[in-house]
Every structure is written in C-alpha cells, then in structure tokens.
C-alpha atoms as a PDB file:
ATOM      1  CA  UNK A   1     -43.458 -47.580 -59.788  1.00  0.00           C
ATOM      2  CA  UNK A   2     -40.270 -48.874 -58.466  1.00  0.00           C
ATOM      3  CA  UNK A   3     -40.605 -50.047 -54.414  1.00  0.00           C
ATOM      4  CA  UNK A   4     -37.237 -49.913 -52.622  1.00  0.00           C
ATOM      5  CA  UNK A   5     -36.586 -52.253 -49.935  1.00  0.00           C
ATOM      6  CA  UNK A   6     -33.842 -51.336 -47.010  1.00  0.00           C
ATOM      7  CA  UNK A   7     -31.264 -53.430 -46.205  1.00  0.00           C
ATOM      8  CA  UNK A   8     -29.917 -53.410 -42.912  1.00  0.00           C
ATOM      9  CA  UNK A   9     -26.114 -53.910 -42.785  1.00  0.00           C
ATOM     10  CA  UNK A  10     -25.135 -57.527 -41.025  1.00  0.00           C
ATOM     11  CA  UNK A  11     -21.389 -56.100 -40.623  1.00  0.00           C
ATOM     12  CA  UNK A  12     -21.617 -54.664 -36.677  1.00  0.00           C
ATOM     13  CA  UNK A  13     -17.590 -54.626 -35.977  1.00  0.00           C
ATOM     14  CA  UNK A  14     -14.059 -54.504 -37.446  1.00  0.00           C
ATOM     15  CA  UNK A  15     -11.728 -55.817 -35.141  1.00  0.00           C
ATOM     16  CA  UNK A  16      -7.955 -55.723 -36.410  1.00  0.00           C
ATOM     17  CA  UNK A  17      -5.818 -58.795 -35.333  1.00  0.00           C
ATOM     18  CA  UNK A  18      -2.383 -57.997 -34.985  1.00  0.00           C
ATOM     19  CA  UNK A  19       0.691 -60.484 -35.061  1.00  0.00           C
ATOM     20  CA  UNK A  20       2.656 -60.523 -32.529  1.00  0.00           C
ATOM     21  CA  UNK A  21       6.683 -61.321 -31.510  1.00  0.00           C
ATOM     22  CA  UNK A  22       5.732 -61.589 -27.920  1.00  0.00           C
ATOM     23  CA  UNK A  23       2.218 -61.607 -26.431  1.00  0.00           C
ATOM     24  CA  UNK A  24       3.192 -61.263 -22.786  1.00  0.00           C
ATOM     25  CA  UNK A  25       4.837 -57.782 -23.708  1.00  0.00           C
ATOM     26  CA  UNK A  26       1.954 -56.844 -26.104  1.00  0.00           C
ATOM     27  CA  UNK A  27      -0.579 -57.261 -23.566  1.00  0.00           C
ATOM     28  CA  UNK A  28       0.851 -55.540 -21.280  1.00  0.00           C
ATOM     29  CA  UNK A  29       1.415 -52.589 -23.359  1.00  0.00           C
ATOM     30  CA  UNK A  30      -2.402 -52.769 -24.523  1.00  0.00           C
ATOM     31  CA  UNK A  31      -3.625 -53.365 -21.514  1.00  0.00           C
ATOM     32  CA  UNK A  32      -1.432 -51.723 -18.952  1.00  0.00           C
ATOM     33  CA  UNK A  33      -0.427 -48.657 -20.934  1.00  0.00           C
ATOM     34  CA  UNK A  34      -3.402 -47.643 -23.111  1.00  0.00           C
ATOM     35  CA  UNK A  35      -6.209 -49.301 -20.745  1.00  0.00           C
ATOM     36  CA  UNK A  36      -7.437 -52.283 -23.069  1.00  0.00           C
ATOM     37  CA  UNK A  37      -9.483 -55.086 -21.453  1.00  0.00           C
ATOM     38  CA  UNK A  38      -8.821 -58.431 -22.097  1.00  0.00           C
ATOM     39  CA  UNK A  39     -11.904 -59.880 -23.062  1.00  0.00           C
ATOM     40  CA  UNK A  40     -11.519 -63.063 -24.686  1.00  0.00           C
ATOM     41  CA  UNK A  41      -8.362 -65.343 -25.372  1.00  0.00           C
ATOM     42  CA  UNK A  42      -7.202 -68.467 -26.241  1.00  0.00           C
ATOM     43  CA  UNK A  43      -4.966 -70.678 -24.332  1.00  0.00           C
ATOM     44  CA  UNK A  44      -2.719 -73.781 -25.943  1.00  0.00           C
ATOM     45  CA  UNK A  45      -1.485 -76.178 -23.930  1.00  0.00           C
ATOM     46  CA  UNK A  46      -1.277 -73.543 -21.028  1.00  0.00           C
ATOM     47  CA  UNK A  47      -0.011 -70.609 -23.085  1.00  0.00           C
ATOM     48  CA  UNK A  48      -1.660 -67.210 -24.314  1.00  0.00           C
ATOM     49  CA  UNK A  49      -1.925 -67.602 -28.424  1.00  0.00           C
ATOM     50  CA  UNK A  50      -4.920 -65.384 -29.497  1.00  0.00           C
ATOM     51  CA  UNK A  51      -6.929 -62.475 -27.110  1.00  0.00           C
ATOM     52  CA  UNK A  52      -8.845 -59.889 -28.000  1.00  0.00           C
ATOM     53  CA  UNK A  53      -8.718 -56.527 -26.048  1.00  0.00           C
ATOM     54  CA  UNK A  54     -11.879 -53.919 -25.877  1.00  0.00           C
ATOM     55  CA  UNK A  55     -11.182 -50.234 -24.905  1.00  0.00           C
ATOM     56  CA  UNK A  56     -14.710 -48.405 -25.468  1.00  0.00           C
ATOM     57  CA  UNK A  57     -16.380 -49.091 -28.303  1.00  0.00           C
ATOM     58  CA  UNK A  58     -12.596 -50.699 -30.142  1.00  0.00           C
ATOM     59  CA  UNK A  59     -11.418 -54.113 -30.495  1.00  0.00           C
ATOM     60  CA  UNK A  60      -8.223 -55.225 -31.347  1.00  0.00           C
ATOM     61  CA  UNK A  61      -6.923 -58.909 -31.404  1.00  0.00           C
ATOM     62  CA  UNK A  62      -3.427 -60.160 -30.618  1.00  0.00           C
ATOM     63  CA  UNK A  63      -2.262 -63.481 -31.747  1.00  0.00           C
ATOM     64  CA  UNK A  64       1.777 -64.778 -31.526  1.00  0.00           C
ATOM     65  CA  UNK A  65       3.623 -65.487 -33.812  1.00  0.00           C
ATOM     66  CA  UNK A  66       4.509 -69.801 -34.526  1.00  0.00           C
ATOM     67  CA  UNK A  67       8.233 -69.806 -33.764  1.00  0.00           C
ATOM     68  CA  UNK A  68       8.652 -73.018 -34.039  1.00  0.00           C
ATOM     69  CA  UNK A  69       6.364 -76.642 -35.276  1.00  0.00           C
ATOM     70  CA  UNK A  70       4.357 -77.327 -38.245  1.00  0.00           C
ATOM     71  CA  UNK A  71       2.132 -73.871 -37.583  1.00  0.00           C
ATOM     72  CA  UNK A  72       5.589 -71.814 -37.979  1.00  0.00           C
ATOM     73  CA  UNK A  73       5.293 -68.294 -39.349  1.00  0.00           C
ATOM     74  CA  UNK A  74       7.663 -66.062 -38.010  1.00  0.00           C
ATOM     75  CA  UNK A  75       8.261 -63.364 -40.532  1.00  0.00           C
ATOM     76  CA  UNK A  76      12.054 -62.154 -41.828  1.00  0.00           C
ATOM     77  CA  UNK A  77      11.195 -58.385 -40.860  1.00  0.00           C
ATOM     78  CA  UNK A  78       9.245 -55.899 -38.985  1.00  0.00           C
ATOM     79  CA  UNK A  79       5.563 -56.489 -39.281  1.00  0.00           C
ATOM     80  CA  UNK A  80       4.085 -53.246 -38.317  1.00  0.00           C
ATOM     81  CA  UNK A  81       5.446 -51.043 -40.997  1.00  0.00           C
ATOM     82  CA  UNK A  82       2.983 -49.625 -42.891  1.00  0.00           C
ATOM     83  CA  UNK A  83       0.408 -50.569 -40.741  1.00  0.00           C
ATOM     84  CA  UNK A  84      -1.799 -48.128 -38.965  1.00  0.00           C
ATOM     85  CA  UNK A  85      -5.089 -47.665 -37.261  1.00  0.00           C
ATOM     86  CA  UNK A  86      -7.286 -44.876 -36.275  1.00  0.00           C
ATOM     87  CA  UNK A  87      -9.673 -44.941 -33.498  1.00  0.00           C
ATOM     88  CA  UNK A  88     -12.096 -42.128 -33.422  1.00  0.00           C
ATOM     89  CA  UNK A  89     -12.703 -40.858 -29.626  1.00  0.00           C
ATOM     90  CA  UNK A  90     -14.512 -37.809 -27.708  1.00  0.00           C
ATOM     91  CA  UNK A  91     -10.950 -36.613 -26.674  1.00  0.00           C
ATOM     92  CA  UNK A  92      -7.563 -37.537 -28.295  1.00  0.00           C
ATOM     93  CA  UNK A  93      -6.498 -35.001 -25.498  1.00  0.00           C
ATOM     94  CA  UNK A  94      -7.320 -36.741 -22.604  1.00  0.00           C
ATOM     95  CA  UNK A  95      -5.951 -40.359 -23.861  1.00  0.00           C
ATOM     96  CA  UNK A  96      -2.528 -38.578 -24.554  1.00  0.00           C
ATOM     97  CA  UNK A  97      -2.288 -37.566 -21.110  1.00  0.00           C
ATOM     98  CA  UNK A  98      -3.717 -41.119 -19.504  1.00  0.00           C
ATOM     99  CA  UNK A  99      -1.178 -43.013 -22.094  1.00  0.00           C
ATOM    100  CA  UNK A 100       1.911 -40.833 -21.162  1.00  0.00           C
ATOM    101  CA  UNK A 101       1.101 -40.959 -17.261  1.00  0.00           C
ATOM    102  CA  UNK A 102       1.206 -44.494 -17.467  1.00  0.00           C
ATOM    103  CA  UNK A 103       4.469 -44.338 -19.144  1.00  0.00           C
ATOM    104  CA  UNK A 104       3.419 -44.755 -23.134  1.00  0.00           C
ATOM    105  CA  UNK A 105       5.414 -42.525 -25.069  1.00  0.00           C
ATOM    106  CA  UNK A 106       2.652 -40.582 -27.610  1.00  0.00           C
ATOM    107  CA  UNK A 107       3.049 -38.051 -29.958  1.00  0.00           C
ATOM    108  CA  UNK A 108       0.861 -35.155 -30.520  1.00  0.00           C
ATOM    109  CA  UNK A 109      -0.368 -33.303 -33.845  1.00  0.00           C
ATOM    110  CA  UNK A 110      -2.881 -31.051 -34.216  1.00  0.00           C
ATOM    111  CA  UNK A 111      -4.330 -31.333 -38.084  1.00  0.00           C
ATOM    112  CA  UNK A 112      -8.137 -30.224 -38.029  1.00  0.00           C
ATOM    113  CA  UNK A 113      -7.887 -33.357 -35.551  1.00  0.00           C
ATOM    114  CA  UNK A 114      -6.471 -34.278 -32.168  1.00  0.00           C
ATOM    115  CA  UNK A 115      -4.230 -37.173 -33.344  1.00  0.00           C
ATOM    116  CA  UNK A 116      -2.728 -39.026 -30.583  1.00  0.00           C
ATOM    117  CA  UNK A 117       0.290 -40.908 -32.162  1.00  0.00           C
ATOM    118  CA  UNK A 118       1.349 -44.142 -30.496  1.00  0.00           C
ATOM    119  CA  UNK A 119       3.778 -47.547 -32.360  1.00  0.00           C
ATOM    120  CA  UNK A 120       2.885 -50.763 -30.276  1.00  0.00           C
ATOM    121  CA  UNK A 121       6.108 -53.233 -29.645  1.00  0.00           C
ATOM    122  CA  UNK A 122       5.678 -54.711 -32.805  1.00  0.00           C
ATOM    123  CA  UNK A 123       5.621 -51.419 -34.774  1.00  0.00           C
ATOM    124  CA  UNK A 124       1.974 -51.131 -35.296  1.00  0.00           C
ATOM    125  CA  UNK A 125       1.135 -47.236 -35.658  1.00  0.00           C
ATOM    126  CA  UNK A 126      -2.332 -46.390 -33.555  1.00  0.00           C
ATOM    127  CA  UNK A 127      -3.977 -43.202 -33.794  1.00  0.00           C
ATOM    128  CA  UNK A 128      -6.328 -41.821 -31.183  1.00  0.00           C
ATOM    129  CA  UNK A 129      -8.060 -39.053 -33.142  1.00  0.00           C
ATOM    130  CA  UNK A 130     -10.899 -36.197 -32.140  1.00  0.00           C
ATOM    131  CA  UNK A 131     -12.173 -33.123 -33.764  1.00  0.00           C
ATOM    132  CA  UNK A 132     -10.564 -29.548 -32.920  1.00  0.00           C
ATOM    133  CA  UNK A 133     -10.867 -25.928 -34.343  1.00  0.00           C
ATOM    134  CA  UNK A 134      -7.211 -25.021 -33.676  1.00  0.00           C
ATOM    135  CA  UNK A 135      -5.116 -24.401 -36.705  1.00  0.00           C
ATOM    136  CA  UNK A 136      -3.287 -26.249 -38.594  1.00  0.00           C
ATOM    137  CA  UNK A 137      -0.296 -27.823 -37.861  1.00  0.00           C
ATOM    138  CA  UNK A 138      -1.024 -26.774 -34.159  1.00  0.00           C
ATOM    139  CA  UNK A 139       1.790 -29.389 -31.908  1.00  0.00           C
ATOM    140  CA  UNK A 140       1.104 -29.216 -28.146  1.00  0.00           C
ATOM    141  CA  UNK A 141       4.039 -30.729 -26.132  1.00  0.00           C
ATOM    142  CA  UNK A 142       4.127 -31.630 -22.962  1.00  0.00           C
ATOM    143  CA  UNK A 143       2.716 -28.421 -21.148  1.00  0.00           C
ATOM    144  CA  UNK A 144      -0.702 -29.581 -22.197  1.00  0.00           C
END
C-alpha cells in the first residue's frame, strides 16, 4: 500500500519586474492611469530605482535602467517587444472604461475573453482579460 503525502505549494506570487527608461513617467502611467499602488520602493541616494505597484490581487515591479556608472545597463533597443502579461479580472469591461477615462489609450477584443489591450511607455504589452459568451471576434469601440 502506497501512502501519498500532499505537498503544499511554497510559491504564493509572481510579480513581473519590468525595466524601465524612465521611472517618473512609468509610475505615473501605472499608477495614475491604470490605478496601481505604490507599495514598496527603493530610494538611492534620494532617487526612485526599484518599486513595486499592487492593483488587486497583481504585482508588478519597476526598476530604471543604469545610464550611467559601474551598474550601467541601458539596452541598444526597445525592451518591451515581445513582452506581454495577462492579468485575469472580474471585468476587462469595466477597467477599459476606468483606463480610457483617465486618458490610457486601450484596445478592445472580444475572443471567448474580454481582453483589454494596453503597451506601457516602455513597450510592455498588458492584458486585462475576463470571460464572455459573445462571439468571436466580437470588437466593441468606444460606444461601450
């Protein structure tokens, strides 16, 4: 007779950290346009390096990019391409119309999900997703 013993998982969170070109204007963005709170950071010598940013049950950290020192890592291109991440929600509906009153341009698609389409300053592609019945395909614009 075989006895199986359960594990319980000791991984709670995934928290993507995101390089940044300029945190002031990523923050803002995060926090200002999609509603992110800024609850932990990092200060050197008086300036904003790392934070991380809650909205809900999501975390996302920002850290900026060494321009210049022995820390330097400022990358030749883009660093967003090909970069993207979904956050599951209640109502991808909803967050489309808080981002776009608050100025955020978002895209909408309708594909057996609500999918919210937003590119931070950097080019980092986030997805606000929820479940629909609508059809395939289905865009809404902004008569929602």
């Amino acid at each position: 007779m075989t006895i199986e013993t359960k594990t319980e998982s000791n991984v709670e969170q995934a928290a993507p950290g995101f390089w940044v070109h300029n945190m002031e204007e990523s923050v803002r963005f995060y926090t200002d346009g999609l509603g992110f709170k800024m609850t932990n950071q990092w200060l050197d010598e008086g300036k904003l390096r790392w934070c991380k940013l809650e909205l809900g049950g999501a975390t996302v950290m920002l850290q900026e990019f060494w321009k210049e020192g022995d820390h330097i890592n400022l990358p030749d291109g883009k660093v967003g391409i090909g970069v993207g991440i979904c956050f599951f929600c209640k109502d991808a509906v909803t967050l489309w119309r808080e981002f776009v009153s608050r100025g955020v341009s978002a895209k909408f698609v309708g594909n057996g999900l609500w999918v919210t389409e937003i590119h931070d300053p950097d080019g980092y592609k986030l997805y606000f997703e929820s479940p629909t019945d609508v059809p395939e395909e289905t865009i809404l614009g902004n008569d929602l």
